[in-house]
PDB file of N, CA and C in Angstrom:
ATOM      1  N   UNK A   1      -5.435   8.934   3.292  1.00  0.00           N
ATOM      2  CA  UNK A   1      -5.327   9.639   2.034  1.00  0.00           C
ATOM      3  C   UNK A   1      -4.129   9.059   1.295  1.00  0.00           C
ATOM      4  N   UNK A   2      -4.496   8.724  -0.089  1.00  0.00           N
ATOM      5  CA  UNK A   2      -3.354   8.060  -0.502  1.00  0.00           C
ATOM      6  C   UNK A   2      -2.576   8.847  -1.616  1.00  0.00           C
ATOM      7  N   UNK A   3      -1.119   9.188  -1.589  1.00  0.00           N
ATOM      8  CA  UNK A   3      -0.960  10.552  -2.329  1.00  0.00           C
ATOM      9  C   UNK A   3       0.584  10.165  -3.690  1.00  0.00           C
ATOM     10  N   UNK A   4       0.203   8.830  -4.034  1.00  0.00           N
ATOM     11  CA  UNK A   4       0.776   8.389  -5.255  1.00  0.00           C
ATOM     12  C   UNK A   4       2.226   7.882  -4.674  1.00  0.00           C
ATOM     13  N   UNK A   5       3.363   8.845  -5.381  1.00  0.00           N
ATOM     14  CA  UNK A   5       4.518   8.562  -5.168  1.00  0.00           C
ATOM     15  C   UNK A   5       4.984   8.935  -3.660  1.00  0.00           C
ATOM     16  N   UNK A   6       4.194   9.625  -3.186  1.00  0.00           N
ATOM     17  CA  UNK A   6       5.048  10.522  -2.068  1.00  0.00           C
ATOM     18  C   UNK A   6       3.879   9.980  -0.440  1.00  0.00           C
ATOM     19  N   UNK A   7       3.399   8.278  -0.820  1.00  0.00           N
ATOM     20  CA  UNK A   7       3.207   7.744   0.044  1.00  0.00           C
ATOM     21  C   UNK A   7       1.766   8.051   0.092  1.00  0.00           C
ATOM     22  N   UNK A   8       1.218   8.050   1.963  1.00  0.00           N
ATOM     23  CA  UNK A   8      -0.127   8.095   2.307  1.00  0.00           C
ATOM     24  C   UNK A   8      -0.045   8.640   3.551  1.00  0.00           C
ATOM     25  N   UNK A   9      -1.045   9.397   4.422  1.00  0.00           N
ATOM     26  CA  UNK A   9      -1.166   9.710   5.425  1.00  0.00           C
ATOM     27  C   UNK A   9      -2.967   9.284   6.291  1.00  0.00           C
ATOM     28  N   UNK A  10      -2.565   8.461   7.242  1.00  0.00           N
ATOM     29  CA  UNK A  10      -3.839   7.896   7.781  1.00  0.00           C
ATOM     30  C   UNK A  10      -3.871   8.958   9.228  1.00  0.00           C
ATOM     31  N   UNK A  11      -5.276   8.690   9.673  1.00  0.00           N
ATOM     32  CA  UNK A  11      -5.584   9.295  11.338  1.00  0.00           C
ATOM     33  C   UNK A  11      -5.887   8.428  11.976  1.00  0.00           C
ATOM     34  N   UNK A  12      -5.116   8.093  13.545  1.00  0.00           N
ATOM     35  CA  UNK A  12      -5.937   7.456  14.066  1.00  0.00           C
ATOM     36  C   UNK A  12      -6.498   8.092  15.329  1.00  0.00           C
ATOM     37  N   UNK A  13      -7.670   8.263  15.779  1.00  0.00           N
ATOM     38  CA  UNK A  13      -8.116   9.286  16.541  1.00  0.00           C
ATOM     39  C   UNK A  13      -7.196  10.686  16.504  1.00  0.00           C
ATOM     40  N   UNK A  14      -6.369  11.256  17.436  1.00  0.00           N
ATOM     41  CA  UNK A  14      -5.311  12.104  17.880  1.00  0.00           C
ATOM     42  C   UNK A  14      -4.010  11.946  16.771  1.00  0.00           C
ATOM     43  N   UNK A  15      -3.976  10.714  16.384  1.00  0.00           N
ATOM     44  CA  UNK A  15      -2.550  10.796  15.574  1.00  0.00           C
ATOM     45  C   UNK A  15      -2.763  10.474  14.161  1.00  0.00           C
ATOM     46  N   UNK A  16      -1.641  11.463  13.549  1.00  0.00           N
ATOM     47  CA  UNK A  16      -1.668  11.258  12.161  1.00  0.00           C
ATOM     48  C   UNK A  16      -0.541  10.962  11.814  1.00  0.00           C
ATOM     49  N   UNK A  17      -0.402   9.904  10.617  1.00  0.00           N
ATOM     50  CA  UNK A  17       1.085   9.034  10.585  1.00  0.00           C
ATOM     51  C   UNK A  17       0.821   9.645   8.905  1.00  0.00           C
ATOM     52  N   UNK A  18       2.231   9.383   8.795  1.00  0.00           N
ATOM     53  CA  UNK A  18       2.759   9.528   7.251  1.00  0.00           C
ATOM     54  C   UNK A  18       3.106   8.422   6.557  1.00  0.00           C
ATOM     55  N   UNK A  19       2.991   7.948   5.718  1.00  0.00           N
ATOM     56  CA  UNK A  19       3.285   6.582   5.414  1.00  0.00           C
ATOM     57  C   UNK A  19       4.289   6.938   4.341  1.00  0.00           C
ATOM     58  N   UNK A  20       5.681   6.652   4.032  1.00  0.00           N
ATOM     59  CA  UNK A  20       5.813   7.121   2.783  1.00  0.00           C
ATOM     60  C   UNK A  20       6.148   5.728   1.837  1.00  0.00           C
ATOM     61  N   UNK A  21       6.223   6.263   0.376  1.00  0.00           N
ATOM     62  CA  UNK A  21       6.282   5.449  -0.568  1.00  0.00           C
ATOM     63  C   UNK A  21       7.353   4.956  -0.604  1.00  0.00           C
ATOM     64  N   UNK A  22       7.441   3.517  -1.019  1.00  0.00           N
ATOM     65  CA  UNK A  22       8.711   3.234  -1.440  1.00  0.00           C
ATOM     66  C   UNK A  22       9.062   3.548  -2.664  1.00  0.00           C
ATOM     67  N   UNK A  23      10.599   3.831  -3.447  1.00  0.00           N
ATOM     68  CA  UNK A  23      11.391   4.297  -4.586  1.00  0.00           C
ATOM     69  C   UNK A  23      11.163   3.022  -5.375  1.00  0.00           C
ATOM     70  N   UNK A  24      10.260   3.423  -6.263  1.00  0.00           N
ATOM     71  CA  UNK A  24      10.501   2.047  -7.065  1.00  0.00           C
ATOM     72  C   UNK A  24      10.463   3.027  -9.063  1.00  0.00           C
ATOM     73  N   UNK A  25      10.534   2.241  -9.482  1.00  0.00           N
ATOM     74  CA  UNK A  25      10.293   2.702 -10.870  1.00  0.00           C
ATOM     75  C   UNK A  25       9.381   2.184 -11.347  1.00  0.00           C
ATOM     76  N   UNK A  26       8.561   3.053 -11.381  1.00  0.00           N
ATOM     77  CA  UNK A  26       6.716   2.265 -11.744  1.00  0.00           C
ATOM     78  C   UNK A  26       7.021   2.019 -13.691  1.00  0.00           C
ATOM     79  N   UNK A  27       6.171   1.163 -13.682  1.00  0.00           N
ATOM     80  CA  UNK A  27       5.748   0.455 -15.520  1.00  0.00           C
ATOM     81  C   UNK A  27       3.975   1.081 -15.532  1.00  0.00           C
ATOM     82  N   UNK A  28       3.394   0.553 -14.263  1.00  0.00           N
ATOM     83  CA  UNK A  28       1.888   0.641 -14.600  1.00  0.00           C
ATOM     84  C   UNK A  28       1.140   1.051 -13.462  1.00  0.00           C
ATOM     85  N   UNK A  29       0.549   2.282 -13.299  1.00  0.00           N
ATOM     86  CA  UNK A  29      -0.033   2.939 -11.688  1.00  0.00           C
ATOM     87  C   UNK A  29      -1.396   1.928 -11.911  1.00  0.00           C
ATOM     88  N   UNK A  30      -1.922   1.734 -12.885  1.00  0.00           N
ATOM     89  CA  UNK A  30      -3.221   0.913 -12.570  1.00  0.00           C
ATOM     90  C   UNK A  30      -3.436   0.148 -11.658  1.00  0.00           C
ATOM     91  N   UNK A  31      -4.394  -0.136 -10.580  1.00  0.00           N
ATOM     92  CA  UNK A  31      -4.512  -0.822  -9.780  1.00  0.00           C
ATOM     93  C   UNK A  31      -3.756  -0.462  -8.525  1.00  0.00           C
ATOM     94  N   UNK A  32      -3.272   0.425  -8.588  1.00  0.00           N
ATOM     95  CA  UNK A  32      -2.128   0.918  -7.035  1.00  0.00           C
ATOM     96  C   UNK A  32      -3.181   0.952  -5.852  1.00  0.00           C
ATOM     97  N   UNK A  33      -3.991   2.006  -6.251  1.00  0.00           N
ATOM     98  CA  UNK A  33      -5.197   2.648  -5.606  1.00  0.00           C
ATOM     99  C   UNK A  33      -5.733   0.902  -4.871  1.00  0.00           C
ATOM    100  N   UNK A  34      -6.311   0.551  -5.578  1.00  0.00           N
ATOM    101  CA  UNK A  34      -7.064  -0.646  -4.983  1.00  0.00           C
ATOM    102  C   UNK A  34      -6.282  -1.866  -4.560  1.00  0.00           C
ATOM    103  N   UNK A  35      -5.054  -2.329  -4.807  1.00  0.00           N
ATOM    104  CA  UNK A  35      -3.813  -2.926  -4.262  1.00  0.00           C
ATOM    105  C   UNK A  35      -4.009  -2.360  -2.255  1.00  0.00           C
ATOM    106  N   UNK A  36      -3.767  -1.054  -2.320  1.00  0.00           N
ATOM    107  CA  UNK A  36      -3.580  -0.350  -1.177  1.00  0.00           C
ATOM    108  C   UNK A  36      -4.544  -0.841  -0.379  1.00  0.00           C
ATOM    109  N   UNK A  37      -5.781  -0.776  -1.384  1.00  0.00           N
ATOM    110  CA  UNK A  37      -7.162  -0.642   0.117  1.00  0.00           C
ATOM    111  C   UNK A  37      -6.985  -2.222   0.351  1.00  0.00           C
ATOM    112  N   UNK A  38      -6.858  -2.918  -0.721  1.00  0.00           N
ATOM    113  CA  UNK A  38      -7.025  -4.725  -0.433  1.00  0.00           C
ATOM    114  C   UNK A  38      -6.467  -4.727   0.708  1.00  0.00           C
ATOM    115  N   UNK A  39      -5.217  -4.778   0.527  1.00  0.00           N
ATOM    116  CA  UNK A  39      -4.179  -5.241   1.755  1.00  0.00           C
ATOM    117  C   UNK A  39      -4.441  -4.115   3.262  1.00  0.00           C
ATOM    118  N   UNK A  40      -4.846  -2.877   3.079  1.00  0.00           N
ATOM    119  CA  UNK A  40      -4.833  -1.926   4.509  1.00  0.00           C
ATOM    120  C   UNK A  40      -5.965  -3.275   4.886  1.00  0.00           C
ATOM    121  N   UNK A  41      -6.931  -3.646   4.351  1.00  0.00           N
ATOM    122  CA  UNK A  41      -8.462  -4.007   4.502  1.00  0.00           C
ATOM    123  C   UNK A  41      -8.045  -5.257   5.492  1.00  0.00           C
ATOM    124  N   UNK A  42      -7.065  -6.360   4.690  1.00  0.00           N
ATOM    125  CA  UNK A  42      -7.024  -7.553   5.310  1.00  0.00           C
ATOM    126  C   UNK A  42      -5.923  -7.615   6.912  1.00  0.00           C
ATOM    127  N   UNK A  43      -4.739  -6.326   6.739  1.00  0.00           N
ATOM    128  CA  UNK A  43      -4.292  -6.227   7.484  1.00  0.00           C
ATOM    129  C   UNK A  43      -4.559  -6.099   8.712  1.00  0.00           C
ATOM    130  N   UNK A  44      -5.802  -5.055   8.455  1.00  0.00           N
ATOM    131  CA  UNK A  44      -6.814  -4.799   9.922  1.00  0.00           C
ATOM    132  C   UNK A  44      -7.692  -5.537  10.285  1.00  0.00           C
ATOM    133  N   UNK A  45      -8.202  -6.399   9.476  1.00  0.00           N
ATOM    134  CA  UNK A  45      -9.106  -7.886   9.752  1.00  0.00           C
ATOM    135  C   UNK A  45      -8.423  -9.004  10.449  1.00  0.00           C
ATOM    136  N   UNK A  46      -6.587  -8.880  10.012  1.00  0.00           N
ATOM    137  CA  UNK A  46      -5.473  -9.471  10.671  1.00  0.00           C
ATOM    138  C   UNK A  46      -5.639  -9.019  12.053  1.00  0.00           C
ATOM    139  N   UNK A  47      -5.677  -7.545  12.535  1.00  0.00           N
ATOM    140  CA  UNK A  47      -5.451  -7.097  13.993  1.00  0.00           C
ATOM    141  C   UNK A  47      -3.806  -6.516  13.528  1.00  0.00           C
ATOM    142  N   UNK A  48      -3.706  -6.006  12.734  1.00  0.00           N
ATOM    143  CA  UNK A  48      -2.760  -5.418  12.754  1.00  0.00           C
ATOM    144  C   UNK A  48      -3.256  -3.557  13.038  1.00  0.00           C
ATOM    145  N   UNK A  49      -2.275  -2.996  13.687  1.00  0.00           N
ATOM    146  CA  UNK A  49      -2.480  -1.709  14.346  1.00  0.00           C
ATOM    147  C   UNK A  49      -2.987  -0.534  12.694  1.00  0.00           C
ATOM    148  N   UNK A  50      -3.638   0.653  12.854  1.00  0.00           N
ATOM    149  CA  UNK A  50      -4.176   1.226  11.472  1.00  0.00           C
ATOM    150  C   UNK A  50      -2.526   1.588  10.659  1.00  0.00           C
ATOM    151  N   UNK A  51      -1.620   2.066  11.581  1.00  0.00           N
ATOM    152  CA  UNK A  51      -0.698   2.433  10.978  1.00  0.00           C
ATOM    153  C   UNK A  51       0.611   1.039  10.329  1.00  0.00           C
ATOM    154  N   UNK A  52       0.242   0.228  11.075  1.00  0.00           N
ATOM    155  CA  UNK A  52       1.347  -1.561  10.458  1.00  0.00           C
ATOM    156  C   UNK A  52       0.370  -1.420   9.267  1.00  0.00           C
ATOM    157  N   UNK A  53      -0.884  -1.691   9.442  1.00  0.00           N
ATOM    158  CA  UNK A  53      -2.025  -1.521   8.219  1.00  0.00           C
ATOM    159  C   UNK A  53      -1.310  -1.351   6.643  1.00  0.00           C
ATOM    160  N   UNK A  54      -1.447   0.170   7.160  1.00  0.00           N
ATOM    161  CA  UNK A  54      -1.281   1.533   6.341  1.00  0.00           C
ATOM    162  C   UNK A  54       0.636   1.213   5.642  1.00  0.00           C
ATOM    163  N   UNK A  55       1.421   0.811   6.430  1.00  0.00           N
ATOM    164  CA  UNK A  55       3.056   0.578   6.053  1.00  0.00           C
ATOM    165  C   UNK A  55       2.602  -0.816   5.094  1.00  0.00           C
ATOM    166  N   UNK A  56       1.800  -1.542   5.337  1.00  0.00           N
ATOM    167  CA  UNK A  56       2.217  -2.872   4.466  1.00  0.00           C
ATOM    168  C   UNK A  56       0.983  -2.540   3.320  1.00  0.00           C
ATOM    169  N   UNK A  57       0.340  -1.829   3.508  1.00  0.00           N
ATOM    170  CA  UNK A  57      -0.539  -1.686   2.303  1.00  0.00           C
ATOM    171  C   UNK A  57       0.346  -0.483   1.295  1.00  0.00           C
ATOM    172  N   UNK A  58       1.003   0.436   2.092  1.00  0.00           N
ATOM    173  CA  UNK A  58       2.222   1.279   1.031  1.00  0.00           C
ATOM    174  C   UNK A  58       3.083   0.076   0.352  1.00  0.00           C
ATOM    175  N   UNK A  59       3.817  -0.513   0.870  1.00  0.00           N
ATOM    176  CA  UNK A  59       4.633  -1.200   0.425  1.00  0.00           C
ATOM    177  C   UNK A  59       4.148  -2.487  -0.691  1.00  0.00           C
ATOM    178  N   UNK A  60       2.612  -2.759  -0.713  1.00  0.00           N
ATOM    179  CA  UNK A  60       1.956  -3.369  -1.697  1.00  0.00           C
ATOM    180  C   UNK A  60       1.602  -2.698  -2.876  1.00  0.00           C
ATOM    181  N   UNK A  61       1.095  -1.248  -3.118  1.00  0.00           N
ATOM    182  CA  UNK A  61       1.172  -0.373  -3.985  1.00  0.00           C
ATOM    183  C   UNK A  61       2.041  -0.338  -4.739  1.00  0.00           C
ATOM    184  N   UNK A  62       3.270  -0.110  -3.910  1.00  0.00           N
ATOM    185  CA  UNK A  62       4.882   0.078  -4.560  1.00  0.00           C
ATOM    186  C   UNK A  62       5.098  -0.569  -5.680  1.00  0.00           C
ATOM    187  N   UNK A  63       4.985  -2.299  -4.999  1.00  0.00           N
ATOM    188  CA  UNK A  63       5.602  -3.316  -5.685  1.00  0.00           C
ATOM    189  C   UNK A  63       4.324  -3.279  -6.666  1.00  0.00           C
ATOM    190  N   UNK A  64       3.180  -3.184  -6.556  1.00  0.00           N
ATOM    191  CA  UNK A  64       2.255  -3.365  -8.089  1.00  0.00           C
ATOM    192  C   UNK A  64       2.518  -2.561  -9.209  1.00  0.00           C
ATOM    193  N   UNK A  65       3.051  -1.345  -8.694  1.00  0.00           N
ATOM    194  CA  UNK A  65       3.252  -0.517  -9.863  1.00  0.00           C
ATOM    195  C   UNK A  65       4.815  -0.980 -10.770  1.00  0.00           C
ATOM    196  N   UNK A  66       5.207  -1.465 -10.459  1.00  0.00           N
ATOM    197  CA  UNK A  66       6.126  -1.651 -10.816  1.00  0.00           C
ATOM    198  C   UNK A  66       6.175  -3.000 -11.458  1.00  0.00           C
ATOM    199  N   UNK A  67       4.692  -3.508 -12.325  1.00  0.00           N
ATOM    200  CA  UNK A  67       4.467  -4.447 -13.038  1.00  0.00           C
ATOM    201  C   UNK A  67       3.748  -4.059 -14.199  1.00  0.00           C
ATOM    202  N   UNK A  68       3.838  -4.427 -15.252  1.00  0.00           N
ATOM    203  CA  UNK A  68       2.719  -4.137 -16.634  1.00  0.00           C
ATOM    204  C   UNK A  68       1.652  -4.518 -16.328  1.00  0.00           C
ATOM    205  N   UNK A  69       1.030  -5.393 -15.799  1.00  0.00           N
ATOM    206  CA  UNK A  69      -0.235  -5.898 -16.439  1.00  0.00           C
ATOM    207  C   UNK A  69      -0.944  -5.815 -15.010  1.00  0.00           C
ATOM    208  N   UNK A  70      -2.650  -5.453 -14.283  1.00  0.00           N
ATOM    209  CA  UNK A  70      -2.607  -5.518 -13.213  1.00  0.00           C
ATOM    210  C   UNK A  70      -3.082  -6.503 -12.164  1.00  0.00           C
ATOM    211  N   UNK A  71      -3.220  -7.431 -12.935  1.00  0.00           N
ATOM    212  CA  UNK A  71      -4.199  -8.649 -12.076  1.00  0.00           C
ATOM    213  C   UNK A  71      -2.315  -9.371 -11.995  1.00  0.00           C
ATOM    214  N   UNK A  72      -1.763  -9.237 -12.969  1.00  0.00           N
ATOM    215  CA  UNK A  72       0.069  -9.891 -11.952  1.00  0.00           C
ATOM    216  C   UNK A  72       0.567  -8.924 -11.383  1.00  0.00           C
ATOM    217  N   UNK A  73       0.235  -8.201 -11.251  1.00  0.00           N
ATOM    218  CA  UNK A  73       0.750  -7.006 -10.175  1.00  0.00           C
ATOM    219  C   UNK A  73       0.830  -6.779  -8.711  1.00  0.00           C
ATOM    220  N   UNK A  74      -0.588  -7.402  -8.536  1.00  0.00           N
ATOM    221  CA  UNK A  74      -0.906  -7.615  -7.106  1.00  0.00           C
ATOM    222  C   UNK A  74      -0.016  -8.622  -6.261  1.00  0.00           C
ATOM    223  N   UNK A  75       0.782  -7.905  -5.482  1.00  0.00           N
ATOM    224  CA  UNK A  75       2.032  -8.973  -4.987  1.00  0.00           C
ATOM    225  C   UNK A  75       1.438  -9.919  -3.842  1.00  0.00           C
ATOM    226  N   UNK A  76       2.007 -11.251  -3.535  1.00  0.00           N
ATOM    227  CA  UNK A  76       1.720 -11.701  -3.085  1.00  0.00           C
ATOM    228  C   UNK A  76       2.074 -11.320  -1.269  1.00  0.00           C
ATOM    229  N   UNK A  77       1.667 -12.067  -0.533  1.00  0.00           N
ATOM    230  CA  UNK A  77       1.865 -12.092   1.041  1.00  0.00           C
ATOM    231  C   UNK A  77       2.957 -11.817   1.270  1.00  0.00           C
ATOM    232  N   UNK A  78       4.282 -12.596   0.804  1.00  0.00           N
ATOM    233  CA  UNK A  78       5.704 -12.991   1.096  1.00  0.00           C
ATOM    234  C   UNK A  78       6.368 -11.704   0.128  1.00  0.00           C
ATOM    235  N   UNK A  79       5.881 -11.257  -1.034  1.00  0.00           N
ATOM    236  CA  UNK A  79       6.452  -9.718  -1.462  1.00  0.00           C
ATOM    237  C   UNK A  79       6.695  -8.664  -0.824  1.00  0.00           C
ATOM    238  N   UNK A  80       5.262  -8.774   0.283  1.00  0.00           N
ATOM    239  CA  UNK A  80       5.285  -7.487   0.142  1.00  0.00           C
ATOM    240  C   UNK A  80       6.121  -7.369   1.777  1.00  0.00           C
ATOM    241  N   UNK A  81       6.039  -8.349   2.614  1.00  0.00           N
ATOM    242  CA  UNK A  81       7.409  -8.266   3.788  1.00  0.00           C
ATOM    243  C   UNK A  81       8.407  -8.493   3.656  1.00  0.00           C
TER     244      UNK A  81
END
């Protein structure tokens, strides 16, 4: 569930993690939403665990919003670690 400024919370079977947002000063929420799923998507195609996932797909959100326009928003690989 992805819950804007105040981060995301995923399940994995038994556990539920909190993901929170990073403090940024957003310009443009457009594209946050789908920023998030891109990167959770490739992270776990990586073999990264749901919750590493879920932390580097928050931290890709962050940094998009915090661009005007949304196709340059989408941060690259090396941004978002």
């Amino acid at each position: 569930i992805t819950l804007g400024e105040k981060g995301s919370v995923v399940k994995e079977y038994d556990n539920i993690y909190s993901i929170p947002a990073m403090k940024v000063k957003p310009l443009n929420t457009t594209g946050a939403g789908d920023t998030f799923n891109g990167v959770l998507a490739a992270a776990l195609l990586e073999g990264n665990s749901l919750q590493k996932a879920a932390y580097l797909a928050s931290a890709a959100a962050s940094i998009s919003v915090t661009k005007e326009f949304v196709i340059d928003s989408i941060p690259y690989r090396n941004d978002i670690k």
